[in-house]
N, C-alpha and C. Protein backbone atom coordinates (compact mmCIF):
# COMPACT_ATOMS: atom_id res chain seq x y z
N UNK A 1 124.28 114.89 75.03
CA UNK A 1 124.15 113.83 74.07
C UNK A 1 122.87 113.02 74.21
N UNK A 2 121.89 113.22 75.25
CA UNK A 2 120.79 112.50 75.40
C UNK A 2 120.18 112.88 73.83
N UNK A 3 119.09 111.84 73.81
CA UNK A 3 117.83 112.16 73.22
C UNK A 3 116.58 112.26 73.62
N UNK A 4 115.26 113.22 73.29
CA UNK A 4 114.13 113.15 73.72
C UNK A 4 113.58 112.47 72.31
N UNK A 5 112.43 111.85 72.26
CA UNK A 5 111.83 111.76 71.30
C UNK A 5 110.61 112.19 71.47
N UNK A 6 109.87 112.79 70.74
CA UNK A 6 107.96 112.76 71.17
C UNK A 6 107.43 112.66 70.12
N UNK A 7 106.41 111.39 70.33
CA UNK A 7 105.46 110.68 69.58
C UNK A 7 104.15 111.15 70.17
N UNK A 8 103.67 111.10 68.93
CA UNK A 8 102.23 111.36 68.88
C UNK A 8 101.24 110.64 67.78
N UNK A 9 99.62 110.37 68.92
CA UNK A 9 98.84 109.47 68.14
C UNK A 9 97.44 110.45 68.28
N UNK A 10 96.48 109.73 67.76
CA UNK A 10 95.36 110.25 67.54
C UNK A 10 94.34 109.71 68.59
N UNK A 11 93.25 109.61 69.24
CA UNK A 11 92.81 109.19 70.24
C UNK A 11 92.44 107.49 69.48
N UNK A 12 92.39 106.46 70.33
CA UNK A 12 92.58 105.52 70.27
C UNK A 12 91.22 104.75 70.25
N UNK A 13 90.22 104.99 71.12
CA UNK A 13 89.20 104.31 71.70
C UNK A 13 87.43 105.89 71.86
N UNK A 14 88.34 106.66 71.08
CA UNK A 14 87.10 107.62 70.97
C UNK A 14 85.97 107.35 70.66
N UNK A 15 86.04 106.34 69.56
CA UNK A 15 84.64 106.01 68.89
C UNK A 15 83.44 104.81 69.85
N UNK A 16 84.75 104.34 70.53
CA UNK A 16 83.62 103.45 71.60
C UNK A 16 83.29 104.50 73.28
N UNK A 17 83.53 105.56 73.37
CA UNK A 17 83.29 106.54 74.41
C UNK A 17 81.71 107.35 73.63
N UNK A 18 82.00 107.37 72.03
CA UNK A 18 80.71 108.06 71.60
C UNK A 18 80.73 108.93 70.85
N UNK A 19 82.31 109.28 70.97
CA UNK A 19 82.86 110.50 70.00
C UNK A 19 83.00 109.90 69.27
N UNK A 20 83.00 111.42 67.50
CA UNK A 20 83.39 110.96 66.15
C UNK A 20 84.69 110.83 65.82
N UNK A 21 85.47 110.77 66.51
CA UNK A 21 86.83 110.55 65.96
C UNK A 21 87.65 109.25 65.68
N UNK A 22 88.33 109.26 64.93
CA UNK A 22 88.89 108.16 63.80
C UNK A 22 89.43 107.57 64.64
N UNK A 23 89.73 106.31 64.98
CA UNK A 23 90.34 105.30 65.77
C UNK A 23 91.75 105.28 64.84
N UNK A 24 92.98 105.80 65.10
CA UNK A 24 94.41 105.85 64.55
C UNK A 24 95.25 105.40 65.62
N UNK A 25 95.10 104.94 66.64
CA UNK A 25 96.28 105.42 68.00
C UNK A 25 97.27 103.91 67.52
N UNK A 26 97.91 103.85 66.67
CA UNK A 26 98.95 103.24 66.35
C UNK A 26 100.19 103.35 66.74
N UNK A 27 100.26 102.87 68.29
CA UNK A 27 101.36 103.25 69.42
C UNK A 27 102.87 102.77 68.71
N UNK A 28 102.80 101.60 67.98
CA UNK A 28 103.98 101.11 67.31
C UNK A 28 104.57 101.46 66.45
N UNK A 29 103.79 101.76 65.57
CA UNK A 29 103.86 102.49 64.25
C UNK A 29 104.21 103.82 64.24
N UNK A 30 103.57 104.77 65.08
CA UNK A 30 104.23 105.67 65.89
C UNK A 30 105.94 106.05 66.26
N UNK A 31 106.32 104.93 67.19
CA UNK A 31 107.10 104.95 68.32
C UNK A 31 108.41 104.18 67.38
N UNK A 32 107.95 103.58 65.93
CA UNK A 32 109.42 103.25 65.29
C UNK A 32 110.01 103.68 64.21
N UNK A 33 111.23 103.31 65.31
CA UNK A 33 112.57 104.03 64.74
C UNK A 33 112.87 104.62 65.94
N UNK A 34 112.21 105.45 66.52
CA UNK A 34 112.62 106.01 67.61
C UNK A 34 113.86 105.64 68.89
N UNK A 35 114.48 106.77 69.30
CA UNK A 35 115.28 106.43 70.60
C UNK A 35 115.19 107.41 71.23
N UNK A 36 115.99 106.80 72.68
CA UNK A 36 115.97 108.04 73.21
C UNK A 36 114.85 108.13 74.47
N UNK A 37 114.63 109.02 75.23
CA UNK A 37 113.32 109.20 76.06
C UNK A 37 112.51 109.73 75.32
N UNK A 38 111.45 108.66 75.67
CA UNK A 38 110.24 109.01 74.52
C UNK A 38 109.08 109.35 75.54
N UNK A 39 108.49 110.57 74.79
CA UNK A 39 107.35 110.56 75.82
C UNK A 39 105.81 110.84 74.14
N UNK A 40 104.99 110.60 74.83
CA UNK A 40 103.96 110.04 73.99
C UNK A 40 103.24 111.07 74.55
N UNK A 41 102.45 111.89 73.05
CA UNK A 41 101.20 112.76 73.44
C UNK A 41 100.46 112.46 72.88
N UNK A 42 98.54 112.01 73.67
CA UNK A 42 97.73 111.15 72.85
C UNK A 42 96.85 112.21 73.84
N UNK A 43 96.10 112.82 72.98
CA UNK A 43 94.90 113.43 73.64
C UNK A 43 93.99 112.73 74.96
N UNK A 44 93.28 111.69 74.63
CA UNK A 44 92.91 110.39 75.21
C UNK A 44 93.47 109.61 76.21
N UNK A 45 93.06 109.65 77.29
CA UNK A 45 93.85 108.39 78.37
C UNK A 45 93.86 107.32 78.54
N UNK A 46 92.47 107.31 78.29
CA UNK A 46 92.00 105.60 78.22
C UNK A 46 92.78 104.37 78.46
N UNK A 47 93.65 104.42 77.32
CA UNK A 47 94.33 103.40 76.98
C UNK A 47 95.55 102.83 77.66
N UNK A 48 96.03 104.13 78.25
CA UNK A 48 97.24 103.88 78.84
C UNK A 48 97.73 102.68 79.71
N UNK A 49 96.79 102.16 80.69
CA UNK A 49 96.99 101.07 81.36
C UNK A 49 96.73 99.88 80.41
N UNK A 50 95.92 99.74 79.53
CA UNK A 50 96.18 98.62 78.49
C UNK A 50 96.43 98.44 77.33
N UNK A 51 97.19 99.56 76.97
CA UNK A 51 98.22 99.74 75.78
C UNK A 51 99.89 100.17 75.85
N UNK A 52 99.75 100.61 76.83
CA UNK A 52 101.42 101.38 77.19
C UNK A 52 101.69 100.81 78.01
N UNK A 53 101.14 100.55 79.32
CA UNK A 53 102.07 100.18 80.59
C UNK A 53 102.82 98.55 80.34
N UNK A 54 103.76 98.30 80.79
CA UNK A 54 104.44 96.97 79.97
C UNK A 54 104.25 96.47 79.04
N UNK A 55 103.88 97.59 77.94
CA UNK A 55 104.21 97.01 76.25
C UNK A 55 104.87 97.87 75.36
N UNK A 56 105.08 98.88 76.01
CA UNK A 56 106.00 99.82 75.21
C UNK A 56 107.29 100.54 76.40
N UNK A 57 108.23 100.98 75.41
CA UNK A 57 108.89 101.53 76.17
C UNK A 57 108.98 103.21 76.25
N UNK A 58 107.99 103.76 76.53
CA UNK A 58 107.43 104.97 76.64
C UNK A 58 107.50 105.39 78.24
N UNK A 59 108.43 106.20 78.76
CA UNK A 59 108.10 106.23 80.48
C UNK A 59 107.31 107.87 80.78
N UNK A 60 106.73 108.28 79.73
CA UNK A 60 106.02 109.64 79.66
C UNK A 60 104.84 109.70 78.86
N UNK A 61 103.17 109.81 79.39
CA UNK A 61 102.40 110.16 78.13
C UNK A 61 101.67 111.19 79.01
N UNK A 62 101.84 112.09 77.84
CA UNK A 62 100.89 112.98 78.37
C UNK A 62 99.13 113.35 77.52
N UNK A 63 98.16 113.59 78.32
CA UNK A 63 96.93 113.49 78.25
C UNK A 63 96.07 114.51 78.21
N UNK A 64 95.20 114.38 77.87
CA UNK A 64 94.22 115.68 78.24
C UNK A 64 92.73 115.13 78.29
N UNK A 65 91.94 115.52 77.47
CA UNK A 65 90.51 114.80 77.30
C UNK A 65 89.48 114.93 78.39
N UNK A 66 89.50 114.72 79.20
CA UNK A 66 88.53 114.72 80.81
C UNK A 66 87.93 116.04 80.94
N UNK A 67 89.13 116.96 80.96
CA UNK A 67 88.63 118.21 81.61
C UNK A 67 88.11 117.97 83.07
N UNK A 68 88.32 117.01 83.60
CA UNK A 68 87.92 116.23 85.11
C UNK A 68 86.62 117.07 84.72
N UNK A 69 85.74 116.82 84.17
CA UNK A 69 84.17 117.33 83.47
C UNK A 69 83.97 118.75 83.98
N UNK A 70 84.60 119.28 84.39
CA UNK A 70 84.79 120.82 84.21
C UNK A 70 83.96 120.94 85.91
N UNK A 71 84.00 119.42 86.51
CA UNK A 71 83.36 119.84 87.90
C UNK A 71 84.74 119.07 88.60
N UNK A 72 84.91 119.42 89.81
CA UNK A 72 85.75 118.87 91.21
C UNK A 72 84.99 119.03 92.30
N UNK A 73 83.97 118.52 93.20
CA UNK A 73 83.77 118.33 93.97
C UNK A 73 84.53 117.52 95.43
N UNK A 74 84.86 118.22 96.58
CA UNK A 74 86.02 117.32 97.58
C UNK A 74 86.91 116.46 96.79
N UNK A 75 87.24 116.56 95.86
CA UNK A 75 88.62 116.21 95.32
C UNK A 75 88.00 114.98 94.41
N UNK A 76 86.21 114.67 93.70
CA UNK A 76 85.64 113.80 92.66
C UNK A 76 85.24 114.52 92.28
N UNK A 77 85.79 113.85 90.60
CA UNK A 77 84.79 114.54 89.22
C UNK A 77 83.83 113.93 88.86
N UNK A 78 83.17 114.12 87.90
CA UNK A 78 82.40 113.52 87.28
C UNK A 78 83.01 112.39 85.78
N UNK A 79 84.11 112.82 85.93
CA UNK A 79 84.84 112.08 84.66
C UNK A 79 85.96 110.77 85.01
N UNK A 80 85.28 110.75 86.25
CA UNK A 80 85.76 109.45 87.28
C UNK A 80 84.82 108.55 86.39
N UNK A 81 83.32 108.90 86.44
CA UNK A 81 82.72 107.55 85.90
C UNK A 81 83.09 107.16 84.61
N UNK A 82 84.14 107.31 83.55
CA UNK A 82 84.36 107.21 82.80
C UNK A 82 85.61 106.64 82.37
N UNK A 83 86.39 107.57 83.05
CA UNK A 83 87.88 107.49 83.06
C UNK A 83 88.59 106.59 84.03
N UNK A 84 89.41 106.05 83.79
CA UNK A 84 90.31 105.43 85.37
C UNK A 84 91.12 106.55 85.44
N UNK A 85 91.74 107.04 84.79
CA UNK A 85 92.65 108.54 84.82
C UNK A 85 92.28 109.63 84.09
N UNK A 86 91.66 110.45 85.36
CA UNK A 86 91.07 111.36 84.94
C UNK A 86 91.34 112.97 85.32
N UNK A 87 92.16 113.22 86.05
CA UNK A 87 93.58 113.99 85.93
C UNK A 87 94.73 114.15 87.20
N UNK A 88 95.85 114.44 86.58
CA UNK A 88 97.11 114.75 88.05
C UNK A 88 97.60 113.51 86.79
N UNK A 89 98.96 113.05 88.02
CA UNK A 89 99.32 111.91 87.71
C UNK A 89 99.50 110.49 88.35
N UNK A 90 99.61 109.64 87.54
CA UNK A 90 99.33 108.10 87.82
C UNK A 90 101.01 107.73 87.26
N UNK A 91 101.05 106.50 88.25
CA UNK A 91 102.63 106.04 88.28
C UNK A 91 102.28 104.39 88.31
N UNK A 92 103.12 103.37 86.93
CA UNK A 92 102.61 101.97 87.31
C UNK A 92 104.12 101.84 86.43
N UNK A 93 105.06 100.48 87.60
CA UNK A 93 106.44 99.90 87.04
C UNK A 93 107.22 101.30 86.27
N UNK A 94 107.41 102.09 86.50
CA UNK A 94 108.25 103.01 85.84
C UNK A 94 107.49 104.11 84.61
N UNK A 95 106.39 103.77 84.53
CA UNK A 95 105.50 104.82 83.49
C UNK A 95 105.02 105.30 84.10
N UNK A 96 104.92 106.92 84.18
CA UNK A 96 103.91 108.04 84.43
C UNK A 96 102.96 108.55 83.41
N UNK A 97 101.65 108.72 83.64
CA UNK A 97 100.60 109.59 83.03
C UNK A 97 100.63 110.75 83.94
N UNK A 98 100.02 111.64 82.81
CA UNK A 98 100.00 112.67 83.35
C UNK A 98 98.66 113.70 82.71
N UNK A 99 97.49 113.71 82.87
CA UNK A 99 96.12 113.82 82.36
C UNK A 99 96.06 115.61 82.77
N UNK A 100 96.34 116.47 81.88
CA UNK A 100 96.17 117.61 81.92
C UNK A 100 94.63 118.09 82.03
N UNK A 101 94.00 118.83 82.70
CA UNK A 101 92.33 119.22 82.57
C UNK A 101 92.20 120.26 81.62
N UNK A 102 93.14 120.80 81.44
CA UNK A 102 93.11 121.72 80.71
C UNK A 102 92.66 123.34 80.70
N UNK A 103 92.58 124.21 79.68
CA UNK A 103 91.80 125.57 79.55
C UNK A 103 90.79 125.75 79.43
N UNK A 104 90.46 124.55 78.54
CA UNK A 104 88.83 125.40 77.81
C UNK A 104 87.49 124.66 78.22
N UNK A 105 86.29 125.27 77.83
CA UNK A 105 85.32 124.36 78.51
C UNK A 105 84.92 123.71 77.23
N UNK A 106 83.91 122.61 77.71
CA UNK A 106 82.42 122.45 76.54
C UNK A 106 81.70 122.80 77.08
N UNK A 107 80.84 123.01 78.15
CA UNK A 107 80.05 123.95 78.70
C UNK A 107 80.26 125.21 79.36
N UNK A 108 79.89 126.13 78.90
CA UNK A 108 80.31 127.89 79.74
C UNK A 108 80.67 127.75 81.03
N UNK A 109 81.25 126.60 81.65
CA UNK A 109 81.41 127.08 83.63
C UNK A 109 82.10 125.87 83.88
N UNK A 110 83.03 126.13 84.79
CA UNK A 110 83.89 125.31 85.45
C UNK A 110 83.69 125.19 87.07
N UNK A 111 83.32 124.44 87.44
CA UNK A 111 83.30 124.70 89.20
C UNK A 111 83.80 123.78 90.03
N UNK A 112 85.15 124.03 90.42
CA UNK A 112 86.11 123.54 91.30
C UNK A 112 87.24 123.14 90.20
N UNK A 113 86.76 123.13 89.11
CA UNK A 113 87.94 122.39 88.14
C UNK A 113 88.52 123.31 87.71
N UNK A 114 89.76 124.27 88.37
CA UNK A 114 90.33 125.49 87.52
C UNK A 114 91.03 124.94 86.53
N UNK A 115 90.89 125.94 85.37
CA UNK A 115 92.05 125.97 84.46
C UNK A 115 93.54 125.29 84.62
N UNK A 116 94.18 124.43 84.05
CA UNK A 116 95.36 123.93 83.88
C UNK A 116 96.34 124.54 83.03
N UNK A 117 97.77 124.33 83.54
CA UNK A 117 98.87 125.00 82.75
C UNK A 117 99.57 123.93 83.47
N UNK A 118 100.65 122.75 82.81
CA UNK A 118 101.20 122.05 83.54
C UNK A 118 102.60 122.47 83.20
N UNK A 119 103.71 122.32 84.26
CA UNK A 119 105.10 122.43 83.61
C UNK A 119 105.58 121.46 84.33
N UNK A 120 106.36 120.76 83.52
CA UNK A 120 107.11 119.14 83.94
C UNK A 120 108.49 119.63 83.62
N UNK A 121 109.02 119.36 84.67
CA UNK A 121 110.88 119.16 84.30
C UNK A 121 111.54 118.00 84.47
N UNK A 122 112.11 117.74 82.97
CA UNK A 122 113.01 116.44 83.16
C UNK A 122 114.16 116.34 83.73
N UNK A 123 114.50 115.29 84.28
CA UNK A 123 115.75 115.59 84.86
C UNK A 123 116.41 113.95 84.52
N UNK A 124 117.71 113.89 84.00
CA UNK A 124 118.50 112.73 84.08
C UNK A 124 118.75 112.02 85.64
N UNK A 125 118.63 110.63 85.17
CA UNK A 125 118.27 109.80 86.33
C UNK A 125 119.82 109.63 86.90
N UNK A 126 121.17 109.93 85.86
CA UNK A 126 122.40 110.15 86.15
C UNK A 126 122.73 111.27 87.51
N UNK A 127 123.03 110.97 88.22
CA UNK A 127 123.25 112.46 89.26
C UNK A 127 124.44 113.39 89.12
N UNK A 128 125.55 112.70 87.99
CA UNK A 128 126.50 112.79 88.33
C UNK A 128 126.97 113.76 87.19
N UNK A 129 125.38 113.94 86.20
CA UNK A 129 125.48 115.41 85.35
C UNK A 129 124.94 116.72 85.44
């Protein structure tokens, strides 16, 4: 009898990073009506610590965007200087991100940053199902 819900927005803060994309990330507008466990897919991370974390009730967004810049060096990217979350996951009061690097490149070569495939399993916080 649970519910999942998944909402989805458009990147939020692209146009001040440099990219052409449309500023839509209308987390509210989005997210109503909704019930249920909601988890939020927004290409973009950015925002998460000052749009989601204690203002919505979203305890899942998942991310992509970084590509941790298609470099990992001793465990820093280059998409550190950019990002505060820039991939794995981040945990603040009960919300998780979760910043996928992804498959594909923008430049022909990846070095240290392999390819991503993430699988998340939910599990009810009930034990007793």
């Amino acid at each position: 009898g649970d519910k999942i819900t998944i909402v989805g927005i458009d990147n939020i803060k692209g146009s001040v990073q440099g990219f052409s994309t449309i500023d839509r990330g209308e987390i509210k507008k989005a997210a109503e009506g909704t019930e249920g466990f909601r988890i939020l897919l927004s290409h973009d991370p950015s925002f998460w610590e000052t749009d989601i974390v204690g203002k919505t009730e979203i305890p899942l967004t998942l991310s992509g965007h970084t590509h941790a810049a298609q470099i990992r060096v001793f465990g820093w990217n280059p998409s550190s200087l950019m990002f505060s979350q820039t991939d794995g996951r981040y945990d603040i009061g009960g919300q998780t991100l979760y910043v996928n690097i992804g498959l594909g490149c923008t430049a022909p070569f990846r070095l240290g940053a392999n390819p991503e495939i993430t699988v998340i399993t939910l599990k009810t916080a009930d034990n007793d199902r």
